[in-house]
Protein backbone atom coordinates (compact mmCIF):
# COMPACT_ATOMS: atom_id res chain seq x y z
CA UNK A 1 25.62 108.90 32.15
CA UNK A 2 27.61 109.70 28.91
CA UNK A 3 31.50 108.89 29.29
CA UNK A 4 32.07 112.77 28.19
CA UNK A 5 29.80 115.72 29.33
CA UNK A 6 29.73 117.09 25.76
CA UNK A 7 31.09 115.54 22.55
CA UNK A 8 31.61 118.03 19.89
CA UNK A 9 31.34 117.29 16.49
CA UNK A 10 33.31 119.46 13.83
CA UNK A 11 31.91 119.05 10.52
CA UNK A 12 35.29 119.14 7.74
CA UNK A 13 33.90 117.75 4.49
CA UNK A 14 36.04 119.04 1.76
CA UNK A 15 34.04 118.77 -1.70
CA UNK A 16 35.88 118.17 -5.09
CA UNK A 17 33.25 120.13 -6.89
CA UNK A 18 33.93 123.40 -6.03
CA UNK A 19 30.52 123.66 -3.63
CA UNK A 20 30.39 125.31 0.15
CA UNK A 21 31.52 123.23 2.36
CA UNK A 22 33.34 123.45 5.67
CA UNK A 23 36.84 122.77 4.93
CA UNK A 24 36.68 125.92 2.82
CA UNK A 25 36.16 128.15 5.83
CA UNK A 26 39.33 126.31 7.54
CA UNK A 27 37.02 123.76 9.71
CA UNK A 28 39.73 121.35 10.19
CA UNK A 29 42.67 124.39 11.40
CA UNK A 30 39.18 125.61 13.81
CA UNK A 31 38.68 121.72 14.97
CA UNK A 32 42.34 121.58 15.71
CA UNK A 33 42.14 124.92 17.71
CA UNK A 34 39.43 124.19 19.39
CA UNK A 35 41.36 120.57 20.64
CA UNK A 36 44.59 122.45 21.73
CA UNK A 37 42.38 125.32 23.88
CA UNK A 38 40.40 122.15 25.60
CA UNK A 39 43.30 120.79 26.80
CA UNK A 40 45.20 124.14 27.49
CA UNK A 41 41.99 124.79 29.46
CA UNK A 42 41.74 121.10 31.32
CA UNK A 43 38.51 120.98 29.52
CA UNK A 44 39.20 117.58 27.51
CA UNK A 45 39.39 113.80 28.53
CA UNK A 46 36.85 111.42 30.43
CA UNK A 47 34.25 113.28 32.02
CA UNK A 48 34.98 116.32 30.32
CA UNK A 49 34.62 117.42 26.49
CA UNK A 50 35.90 115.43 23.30
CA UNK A 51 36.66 117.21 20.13
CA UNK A 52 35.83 115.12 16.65
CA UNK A 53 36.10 115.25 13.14
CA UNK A 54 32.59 114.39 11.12
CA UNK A 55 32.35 113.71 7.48
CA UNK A 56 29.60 115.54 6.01
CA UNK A 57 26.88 117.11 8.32
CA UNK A 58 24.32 118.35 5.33
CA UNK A 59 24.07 121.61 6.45
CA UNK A 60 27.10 122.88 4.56
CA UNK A 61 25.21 125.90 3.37
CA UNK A 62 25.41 127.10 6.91
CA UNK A 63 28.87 126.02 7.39
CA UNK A 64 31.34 125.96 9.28
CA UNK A 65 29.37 123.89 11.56
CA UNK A 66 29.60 121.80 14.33
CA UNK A 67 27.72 120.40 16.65
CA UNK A 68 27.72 119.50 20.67
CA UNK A 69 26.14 116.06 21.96
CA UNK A 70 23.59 115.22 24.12
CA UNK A 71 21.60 118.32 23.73
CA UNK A 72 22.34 118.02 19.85
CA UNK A 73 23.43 121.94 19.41
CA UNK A 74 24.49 123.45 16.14
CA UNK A 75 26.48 126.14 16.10
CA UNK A 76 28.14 128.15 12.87
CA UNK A 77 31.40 130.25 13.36
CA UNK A 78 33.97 132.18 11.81
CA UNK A 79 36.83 132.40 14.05
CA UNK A 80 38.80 131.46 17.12
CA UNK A 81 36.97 134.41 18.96
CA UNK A 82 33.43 132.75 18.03
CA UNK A 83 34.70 129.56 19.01
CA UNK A 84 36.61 130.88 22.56
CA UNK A 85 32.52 131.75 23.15
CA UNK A 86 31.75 128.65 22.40
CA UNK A 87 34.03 126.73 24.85
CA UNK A 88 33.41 129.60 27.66
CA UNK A 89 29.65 130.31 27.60
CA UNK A 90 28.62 126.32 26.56
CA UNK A 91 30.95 123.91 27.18
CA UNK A 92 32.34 125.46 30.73
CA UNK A 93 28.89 127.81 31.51
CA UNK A 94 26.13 124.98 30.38
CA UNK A 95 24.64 127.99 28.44
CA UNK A 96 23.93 128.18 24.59
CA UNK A 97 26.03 130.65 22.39
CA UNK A 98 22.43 131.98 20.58
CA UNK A 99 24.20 133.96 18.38
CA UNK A 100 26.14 131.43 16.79
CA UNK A 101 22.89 128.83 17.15
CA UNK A 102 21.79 126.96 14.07
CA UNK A 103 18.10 125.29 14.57
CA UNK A 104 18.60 121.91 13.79
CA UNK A 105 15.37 121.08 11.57
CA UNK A 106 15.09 124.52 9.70
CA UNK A 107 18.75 126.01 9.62
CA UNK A 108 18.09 129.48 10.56
């Protein structure tokens, strides 16, 4: 058994070049969000859910992104509201958010 249920990646690359990448579309602000509702919520700690910061993911094109460990489960978003479904419906319900659902291999 895995120290936390789910382990949640946020992806908050910030390129120099001008490119897409998360940090543009406030991943780090989200990532921080996300921590503070966890913990508001009881949600966070052994057992529970951690909240991380990842370098570069490679799917900035699709960005934000994050993604949830074990069941390796990307998700895009665009605000606290996507994210609040996030934490409800997944992380709390066991049940994937397919709206917000990234396929791992082919992006779409």
């Amino acid at each position: 058994m895995s120290f936390y249920q789910y382990h949640v990646f946020f992806c908050t690359n910030q390129r120099d070049n001008g490119e897409q990448c998360c940090e543009q579309c406030h991943a780090t602000e989200i990532r921080a969000y996300t921590k503070a509702r966890l913990k508001q919520l009881g949600l966070s700690g052994a057992g529970k859910v951690r909240i991380n910061t990842a370098g570069c993911l490679g799917r900035c094109e699709l960005g934000p992104v994050l993604v949830v460990y074990p069941e390796a489960i990307w998700y895009t978003y665009v605000d606290r509201e996507d994210i609040d479904e996030i934490i409800e419906q997944h992380l709390q319900g066991g049940q994937i958010v397919k709206r917000l659902l990234i396929d791992a291999d082919t992006g779409i």
